[in-house]
Protein backbone atom coordinates (compact mmCIF):
# COMPACT_ATOMS: atom_id res chain seq x y z
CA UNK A 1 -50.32 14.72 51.52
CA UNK A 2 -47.89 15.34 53.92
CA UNK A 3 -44.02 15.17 53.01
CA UNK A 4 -41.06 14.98 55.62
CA UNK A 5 -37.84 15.57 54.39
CA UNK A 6 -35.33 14.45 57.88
CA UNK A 7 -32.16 15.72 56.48
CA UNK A 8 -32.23 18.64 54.21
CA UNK A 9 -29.53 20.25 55.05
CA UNK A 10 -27.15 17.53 53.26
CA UNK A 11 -28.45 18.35 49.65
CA UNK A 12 -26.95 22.08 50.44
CA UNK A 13 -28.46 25.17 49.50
CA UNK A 14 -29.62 26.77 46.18
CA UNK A 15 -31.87 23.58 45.71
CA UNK A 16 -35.50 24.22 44.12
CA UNK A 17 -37.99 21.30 45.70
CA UNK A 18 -40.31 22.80 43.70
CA UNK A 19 -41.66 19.30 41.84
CA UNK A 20 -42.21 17.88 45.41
CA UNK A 21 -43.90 20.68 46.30
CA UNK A 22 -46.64 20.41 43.86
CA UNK A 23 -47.65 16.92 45.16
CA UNK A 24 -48.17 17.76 49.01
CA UNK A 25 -46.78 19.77 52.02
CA UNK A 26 -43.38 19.62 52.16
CA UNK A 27 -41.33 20.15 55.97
CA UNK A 28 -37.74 20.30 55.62
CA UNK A 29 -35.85 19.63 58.89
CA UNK A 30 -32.22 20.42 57.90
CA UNK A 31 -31.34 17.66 60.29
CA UNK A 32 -32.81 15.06 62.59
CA UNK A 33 -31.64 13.73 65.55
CA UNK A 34 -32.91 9.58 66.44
CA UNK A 35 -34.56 10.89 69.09
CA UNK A 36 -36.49 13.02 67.20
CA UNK A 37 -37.39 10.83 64.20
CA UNK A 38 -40.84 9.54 65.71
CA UNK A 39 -42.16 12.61 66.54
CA UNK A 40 -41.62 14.01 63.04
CA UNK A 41 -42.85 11.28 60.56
CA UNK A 42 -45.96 10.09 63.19
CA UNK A 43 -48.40 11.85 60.65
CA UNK A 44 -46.58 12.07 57.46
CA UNK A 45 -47.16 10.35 53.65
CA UNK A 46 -43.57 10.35 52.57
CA UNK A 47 -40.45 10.26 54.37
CA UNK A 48 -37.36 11.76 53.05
CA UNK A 49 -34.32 10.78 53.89
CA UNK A 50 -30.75 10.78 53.12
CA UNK A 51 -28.84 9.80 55.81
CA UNK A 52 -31.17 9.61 58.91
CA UNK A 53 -32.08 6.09 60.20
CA UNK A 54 -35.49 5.13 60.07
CA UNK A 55 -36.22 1.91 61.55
CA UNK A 56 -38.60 -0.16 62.85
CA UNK A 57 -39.75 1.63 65.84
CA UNK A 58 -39.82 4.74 63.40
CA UNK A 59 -42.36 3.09 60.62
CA UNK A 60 -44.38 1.76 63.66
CA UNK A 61 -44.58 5.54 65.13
CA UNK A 62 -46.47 6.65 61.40
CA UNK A 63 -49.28 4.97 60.71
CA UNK A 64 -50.24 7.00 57.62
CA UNK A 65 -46.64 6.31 55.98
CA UNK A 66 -46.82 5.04 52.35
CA UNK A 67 -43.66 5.87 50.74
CA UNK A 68 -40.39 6.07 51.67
CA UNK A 69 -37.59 7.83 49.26
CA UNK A 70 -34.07 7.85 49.70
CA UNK A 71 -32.02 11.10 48.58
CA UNK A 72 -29.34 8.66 47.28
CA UNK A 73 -28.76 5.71 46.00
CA UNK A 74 -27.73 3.61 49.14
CA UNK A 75 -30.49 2.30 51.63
CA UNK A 76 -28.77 0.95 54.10
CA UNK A 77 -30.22 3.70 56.66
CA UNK A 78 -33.68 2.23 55.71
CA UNK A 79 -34.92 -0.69 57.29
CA UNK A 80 -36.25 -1.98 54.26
CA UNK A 81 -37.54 -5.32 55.35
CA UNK A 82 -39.71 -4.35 57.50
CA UNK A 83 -40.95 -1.68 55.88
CA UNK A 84 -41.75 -3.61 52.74
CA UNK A 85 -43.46 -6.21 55.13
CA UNK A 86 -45.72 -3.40 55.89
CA UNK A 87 -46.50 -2.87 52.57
CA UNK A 88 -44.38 0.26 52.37
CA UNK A 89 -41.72 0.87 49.78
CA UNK A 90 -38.57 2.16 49.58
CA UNK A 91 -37.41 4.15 46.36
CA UNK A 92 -33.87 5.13 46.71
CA UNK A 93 -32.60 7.45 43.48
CA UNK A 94 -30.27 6.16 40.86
CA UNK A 95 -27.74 7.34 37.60
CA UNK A 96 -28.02 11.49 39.26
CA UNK A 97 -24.33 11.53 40.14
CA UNK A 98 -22.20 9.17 37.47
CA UNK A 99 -20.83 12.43 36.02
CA UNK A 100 -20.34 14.43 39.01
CA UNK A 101 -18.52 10.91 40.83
CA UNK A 102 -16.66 10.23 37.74
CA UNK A 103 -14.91 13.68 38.03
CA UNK A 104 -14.21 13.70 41.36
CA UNK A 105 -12.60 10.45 40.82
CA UNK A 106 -9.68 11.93 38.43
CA UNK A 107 -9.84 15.26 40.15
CA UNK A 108 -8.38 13.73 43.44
CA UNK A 109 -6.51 10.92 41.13
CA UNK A 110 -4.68 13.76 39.03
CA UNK A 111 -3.75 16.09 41.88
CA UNK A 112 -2.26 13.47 44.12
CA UNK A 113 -0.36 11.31 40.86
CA UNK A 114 0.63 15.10 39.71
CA UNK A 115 1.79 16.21 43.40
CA UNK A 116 -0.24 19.36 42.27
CA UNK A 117 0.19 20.69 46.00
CA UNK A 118 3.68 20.39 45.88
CA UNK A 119 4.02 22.39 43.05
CA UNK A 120 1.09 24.76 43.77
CA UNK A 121 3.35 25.11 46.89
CA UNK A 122 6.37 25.77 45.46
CA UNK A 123 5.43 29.02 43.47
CA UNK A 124 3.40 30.36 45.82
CA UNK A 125 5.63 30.14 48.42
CA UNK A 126 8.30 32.30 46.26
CA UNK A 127 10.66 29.14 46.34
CA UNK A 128 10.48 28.94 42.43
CA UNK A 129 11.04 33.03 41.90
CA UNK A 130 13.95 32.43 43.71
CA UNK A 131 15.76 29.38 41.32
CA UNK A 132 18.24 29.74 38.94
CA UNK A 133 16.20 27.11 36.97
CA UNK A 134 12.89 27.50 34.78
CA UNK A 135 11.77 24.41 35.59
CA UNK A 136 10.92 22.69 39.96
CA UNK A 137 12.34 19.15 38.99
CA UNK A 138 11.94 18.31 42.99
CA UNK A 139 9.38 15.78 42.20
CA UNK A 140 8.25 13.68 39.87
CA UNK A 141 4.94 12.52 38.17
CA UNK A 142 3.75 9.74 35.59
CA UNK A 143 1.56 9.23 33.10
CA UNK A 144 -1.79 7.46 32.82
CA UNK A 145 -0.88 6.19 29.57
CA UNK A 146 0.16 3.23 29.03
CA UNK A 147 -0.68 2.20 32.99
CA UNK A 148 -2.71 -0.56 34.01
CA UNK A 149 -6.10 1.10 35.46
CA UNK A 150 -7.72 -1.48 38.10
CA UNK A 151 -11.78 -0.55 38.35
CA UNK A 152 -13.41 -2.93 41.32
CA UNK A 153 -17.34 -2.73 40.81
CA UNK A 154 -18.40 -2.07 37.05
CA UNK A 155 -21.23 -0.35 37.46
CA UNK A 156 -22.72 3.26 35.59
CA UNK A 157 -19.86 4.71 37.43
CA UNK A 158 -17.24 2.30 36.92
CA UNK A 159 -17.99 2.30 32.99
CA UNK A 160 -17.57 6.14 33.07
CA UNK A 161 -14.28 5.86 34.72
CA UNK A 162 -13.24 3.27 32.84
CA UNK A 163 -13.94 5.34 29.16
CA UNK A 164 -12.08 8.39 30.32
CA UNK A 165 -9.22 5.78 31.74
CA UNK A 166 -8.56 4.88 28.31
CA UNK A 167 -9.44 8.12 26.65
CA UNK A 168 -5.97 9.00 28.65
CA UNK A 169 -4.31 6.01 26.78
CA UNK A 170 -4.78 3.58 30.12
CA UNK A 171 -5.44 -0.12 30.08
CA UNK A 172 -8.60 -1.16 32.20
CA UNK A 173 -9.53 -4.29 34.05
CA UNK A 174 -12.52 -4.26 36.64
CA UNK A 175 -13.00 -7.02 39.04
CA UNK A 176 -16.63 -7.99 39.23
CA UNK A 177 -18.11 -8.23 43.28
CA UNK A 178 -21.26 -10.20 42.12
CA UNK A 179 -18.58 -12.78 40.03
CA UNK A 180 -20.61 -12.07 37.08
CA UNK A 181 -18.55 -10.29 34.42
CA UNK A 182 -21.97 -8.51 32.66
CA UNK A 183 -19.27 -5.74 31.08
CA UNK A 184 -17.88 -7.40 27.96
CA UNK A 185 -16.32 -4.44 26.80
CA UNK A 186 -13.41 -4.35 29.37
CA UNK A 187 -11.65 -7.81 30.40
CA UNK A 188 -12.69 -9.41 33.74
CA UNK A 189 -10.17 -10.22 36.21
CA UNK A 190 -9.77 -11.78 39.93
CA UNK A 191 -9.35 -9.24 42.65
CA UNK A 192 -5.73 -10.83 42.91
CA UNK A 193 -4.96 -10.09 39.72
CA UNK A 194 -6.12 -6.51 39.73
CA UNK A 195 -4.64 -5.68 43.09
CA UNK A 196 -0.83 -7.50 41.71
CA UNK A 197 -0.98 -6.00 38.08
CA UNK A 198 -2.45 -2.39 38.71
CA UNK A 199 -1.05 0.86 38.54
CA UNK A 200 -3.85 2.82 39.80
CA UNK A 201 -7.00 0.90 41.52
CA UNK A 202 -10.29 3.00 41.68
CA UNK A 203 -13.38 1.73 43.96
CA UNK A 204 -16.97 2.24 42.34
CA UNK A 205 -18.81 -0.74 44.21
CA UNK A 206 -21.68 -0.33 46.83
CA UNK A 207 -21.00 -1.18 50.94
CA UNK A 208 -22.44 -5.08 51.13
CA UNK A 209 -22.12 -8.44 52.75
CA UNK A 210 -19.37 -9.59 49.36
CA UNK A 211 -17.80 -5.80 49.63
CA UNK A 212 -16.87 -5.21 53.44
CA UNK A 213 -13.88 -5.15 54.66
CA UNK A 214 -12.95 -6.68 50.62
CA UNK A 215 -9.50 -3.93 50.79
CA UNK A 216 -7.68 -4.96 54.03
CA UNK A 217 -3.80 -5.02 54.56
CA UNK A 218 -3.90 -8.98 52.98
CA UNK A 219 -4.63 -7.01 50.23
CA UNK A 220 -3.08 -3.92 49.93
CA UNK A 221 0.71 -5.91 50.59
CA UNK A 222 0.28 -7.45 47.11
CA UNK A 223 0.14 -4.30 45.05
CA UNK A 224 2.77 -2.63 43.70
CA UNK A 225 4.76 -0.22 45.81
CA UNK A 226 4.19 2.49 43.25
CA UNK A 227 0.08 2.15 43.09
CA UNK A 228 -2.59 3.92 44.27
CA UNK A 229 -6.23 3.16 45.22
CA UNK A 230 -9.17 5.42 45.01
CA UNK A 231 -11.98 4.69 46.90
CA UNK A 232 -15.08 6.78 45.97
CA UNK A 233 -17.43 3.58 46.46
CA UNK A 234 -18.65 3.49 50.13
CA UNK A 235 -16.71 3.25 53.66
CA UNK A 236 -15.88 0.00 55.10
CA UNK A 237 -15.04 -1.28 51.63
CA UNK A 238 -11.54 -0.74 52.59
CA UNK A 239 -10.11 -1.13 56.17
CA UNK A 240 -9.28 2.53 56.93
CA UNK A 241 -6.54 1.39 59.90
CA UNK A 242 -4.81 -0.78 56.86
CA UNK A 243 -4.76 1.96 54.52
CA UNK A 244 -3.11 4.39 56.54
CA UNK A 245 -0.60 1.89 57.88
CA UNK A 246 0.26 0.90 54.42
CA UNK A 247 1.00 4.32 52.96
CA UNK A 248 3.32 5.06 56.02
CA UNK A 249 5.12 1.99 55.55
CA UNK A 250 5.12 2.47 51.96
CA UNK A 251 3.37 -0.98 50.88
CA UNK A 252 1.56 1.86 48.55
CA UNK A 253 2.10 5.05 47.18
CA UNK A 254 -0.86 6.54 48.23
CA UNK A 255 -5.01 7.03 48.15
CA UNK A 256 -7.21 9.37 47.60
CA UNK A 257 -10.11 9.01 49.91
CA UNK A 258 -14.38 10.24 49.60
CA UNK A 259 -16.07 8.26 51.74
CA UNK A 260 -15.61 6.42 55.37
CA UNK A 261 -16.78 4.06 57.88
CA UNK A 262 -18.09 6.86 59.94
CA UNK A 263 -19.16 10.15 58.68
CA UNK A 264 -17.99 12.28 59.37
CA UNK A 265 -14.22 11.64 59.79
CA UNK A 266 -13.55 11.94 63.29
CA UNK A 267 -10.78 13.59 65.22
CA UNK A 268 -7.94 11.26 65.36
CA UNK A 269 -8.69 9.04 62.67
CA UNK A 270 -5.77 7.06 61.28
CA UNK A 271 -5.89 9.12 58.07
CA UNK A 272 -5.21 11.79 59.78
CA UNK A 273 -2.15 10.01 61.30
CA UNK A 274 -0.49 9.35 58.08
CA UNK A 275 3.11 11.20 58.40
CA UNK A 276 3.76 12.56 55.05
CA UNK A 277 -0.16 13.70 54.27
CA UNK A 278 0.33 14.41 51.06
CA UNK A 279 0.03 10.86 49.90
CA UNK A 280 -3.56 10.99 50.57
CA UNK A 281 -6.07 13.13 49.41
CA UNK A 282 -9.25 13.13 52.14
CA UNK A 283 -12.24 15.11 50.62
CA UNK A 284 -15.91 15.47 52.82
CA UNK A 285 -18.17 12.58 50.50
CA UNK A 286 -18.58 15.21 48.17
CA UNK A 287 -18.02 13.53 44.53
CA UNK A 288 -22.40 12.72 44.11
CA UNK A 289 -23.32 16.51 44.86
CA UNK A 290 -21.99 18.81 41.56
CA UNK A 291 -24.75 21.36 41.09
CA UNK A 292 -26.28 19.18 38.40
CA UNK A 293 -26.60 16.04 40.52
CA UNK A 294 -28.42 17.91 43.04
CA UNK A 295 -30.50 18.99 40.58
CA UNK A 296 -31.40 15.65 39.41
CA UNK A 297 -31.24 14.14 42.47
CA UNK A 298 -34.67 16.22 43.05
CA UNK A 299 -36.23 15.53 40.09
CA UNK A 300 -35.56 11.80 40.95
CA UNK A 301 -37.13 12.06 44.13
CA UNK A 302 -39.72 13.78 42.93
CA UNK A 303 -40.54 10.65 40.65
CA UNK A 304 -40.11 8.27 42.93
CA UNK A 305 -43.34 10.08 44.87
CA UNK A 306 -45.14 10.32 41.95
CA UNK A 307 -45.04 7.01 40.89
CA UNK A 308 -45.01 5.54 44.56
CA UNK A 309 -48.28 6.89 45.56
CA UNK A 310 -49.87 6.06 42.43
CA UNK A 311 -48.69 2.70 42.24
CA UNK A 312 -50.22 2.36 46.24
């Protein structure tokens, strides 16, 4: 059995593929170009893929596919209709980065409500050897407790986030995107609610028809001056043109940012643009790919072969 993994380069280095190895031949392009795609899938089992497009023409151009597995949990690089219509599945992997997301998420939330650069700054600049005071009282930072935490999409993720919330003494809401509230152990609220009433709003949903475009400046006018909205969910959940504008004009007090419409961030992008910078924190989609997650990420894959081939 032949495996084709089109993009191994994003799962980084140090990874074992050792448990796909032991089902077939495994080729690992570190990346493909569309172009190429055809030519390196037209005689394999399994396709690999994490962010590489396959499409249509791609599926027709490999007539011995019978699996193909996602390295993540979105498949919106898949065209999964059609390849299910040619009685080819898709297995995407799920649950191998809650913990690794879910620290990421008050990494970036705690150094920007913190101003931990500012103050990282300020001794190692020699500013603070130099003051007459023990203390740098040149900004200021609040507590989580007490604060109303805003979670939009309660999934594995958004449960996590929401336990540690309150485990710092905040009070969570989560607004549903499928309208159903399934979480009954947090209260259920409409996105207008959560966006008017929150103190800190943290994204955990996947990109869809019900969550594109759902953060746009209609939106981000009715929070509070003084919030701040993580989004660690996908890109194009929130418009990243209204974001920026509404930190410089201070509608908001600022983001921290994981993911985008286009990866990567390109030169010029309005996030870039935002005057004082350090009311966002920008970091490369890097909150699924702790050391562990990439780990299990593998395993997951690994499965998903296993079980796809012998179910076909």
């Amino acid at each position: 059995m032949k495996i084709v993994f089109l993009d191994s380069a994003t799962l980084g280095e140090g990874i074992s593929y050792g448990k796909i190895e032991e089902m077939g031949t495994l080729i690992c392009y570190p990346y493909t170009k569309d172009e190429d795609v055809s030519e390196r899938i037209k005689d394999a089992d399994v396709v690999i893929s994490n962010k590489v497009q396959v499409r249509r023409q791609h599926i027709d151009a490999a007539p011995k596919l019978k699996l193909i597995c996602v390295a993540g949990t979105g498949t919106n690089n898949i065209d999964c209709a059609y390849a299910e219509s040619k009685g080819i599945p898709v297995k995407n992997a799920v649950g191998y980065s809650t913990e690794s997301v879910v620290q990421i998420t008050f990494a970036s939330l705690l150094s920007l409500i913190n101003n931990m650069s500012y103050y990282d700054r300020c001794v190692k600049s020699g500013d603070y050897s130099i003051s007459p005071h023990f203390t740098d009282t040149g900004r200021s930072f609040f507590e989580l407790s007490g604060k109303n935490y805003g979670i939009i999409g309660m999934g594995a993720i958004g449960k996590r986030v929401a336990a540690i919330a309150t485990a710092f003494g905040a009070k969570v809401s989560y607004y549903s995107t499928q309208g159903t509230a399934h979480c009954k152990d947090y209260p259920a609220v409409t996105l207008e609610e959560l966006l008017t009433k929150s103190d800190i709003i943290s994204i955990h949903a996947p990109l869809n028809e019900k969550t594109k475009n759902l953060i746009a400046m209609e939106e981000l006018k009715i929070m509070k001056p003084n919030a701040y909205i993580l989004n660690m969910g996908r890109g194009g959940i929130v418009n990243e043109k209204d974001l920026a504008q509404a930190i410089n004009f201070g509608l908001i007090a600022g983001a921290a940012v994981d993911v985008y419409e286009v990866e990567p961030l390109q030169a010029g992008h309005p996030y870039l643009q935002i005057v004082d910078n350090e009311r966002i924190i920008l970091t490369p989609h890097i909150a699924w790919s702790s050391r562990e997650a990439r780990r299990v990420l593998v395993e997951r894959i690994a499965e998903n072969i296993k079980a796809g081939i012998k179910a076909g």
